[in-house]
Protein backbone atom coordinates (compact mmCIF):
# COMPACT_ATOMS: atom_id res chain seq x y z
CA UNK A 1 33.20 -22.46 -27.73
CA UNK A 2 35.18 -19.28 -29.09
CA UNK A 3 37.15 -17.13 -26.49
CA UNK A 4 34.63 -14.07 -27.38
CA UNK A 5 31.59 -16.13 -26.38
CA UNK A 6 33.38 -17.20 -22.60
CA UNK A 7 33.72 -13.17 -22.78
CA UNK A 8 30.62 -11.75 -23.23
CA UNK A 9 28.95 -14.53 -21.10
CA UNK A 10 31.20 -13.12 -18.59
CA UNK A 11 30.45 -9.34 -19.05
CA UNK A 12 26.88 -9.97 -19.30
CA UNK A 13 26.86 -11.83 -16.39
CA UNK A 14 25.89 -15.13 -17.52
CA UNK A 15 26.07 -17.94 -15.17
CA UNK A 16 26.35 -15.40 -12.25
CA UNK A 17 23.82 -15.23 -9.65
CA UNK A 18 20.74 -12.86 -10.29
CA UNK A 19 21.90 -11.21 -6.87
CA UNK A 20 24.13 -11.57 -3.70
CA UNK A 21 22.64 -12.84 -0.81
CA UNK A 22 23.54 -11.07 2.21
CA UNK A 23 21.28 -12.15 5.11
CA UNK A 24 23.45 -10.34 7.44
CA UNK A 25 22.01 -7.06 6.37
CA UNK A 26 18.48 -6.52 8.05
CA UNK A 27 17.20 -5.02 4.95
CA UNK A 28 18.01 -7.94 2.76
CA UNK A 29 15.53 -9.62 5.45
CA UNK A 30 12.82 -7.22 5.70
CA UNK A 31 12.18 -6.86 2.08
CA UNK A 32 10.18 -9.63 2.78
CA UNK A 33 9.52 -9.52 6.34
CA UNK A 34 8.68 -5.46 6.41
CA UNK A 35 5.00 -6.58 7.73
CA UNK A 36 5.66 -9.38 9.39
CA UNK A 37 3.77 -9.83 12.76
CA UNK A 38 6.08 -9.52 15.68
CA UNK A 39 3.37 -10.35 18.39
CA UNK A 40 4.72 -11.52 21.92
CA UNK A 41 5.94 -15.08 22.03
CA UNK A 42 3.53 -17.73 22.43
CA UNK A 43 5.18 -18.26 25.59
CA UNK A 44 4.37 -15.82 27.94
CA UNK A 45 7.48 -16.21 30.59
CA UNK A 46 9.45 -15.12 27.42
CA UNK A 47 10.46 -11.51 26.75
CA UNK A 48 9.30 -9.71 23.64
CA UNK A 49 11.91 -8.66 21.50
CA UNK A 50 10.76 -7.53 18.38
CA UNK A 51 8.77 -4.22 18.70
CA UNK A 52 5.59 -4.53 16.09
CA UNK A 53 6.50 -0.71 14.92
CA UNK A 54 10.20 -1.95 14.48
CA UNK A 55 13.75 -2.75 15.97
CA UNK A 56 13.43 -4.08 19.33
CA UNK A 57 12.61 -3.69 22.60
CA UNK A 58 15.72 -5.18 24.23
CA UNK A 59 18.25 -2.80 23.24
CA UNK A 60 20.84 -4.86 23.76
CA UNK A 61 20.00 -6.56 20.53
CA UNK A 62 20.01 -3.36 18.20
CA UNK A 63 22.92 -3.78 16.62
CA UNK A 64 22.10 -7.22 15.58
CA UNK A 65 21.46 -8.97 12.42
CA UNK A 66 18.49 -11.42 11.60
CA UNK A 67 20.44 -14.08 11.36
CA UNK A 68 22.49 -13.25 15.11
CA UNK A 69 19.37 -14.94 16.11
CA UNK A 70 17.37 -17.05 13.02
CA UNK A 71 20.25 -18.70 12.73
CA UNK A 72 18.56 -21.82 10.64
CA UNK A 73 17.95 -19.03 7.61
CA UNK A 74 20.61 -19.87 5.63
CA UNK A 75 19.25 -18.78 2.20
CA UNK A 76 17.05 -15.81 0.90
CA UNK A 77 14.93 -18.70 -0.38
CA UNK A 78 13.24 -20.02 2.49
CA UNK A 79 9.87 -21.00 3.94
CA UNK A 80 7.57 -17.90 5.79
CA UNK A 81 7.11 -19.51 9.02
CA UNK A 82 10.32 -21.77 8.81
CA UNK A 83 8.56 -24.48 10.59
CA UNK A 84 9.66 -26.38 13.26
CA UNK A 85 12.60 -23.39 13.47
CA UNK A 86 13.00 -21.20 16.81
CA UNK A 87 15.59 -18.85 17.96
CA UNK A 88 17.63 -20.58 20.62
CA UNK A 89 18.52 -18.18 23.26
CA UNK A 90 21.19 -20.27 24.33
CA UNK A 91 23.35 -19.77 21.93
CA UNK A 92 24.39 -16.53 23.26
CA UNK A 93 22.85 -16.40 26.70
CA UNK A 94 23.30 -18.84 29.80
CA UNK A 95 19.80 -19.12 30.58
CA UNK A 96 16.81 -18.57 28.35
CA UNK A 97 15.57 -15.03 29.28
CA UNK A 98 12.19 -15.26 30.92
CA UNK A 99 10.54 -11.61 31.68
């Protein structure tokens, strides 16, 4: 292969990736997840934190990222529901909040 070929495949992009994945920027996330339902947890001792019209209702977790929390999203490609997945509390908190 010629040195101008390697070139151009670089400048055209060619064997790049179509985009960067940054899942630590909430928009990257909500592309897909814009209308997602953020209805209380199943469990009912547990605090709501998404609000359905956006952001959250615990403040404290504004300045997050999706993935502060979902940490098992580890690629834009991923299942809706990501089944069998939950946000573990515990990983920043001593006890899991209860309302």
């Amino acid at each position: 292969m010629s040195a101008t070929v390697v070139v151009f495949g670089l400048a055209f992009g060619f064997g790049a990736p179509a985009f960067a994945e940054d899942l630590s920027d909430n928009a990257t996330c909500l592309d897909c997840h814009e209308d997602a339902d953020r209805a209380p947890p199943s469990n009912p001792d547990r605090p709501q934190v998404h609000n359905p019209a956006g952001g959250f209702f615990v403040e404290d977790h504004a300045d997050f990222s999706c993935i502060d929390c979902h940490t098992y999203i580890e690629n834009l490609e991923h299942e809706d529901s990501a089944p069998g997945n939950q946000v573990d509390c515990l990983e920043c908190h001593d006890e899991v909040p209860s309302k």
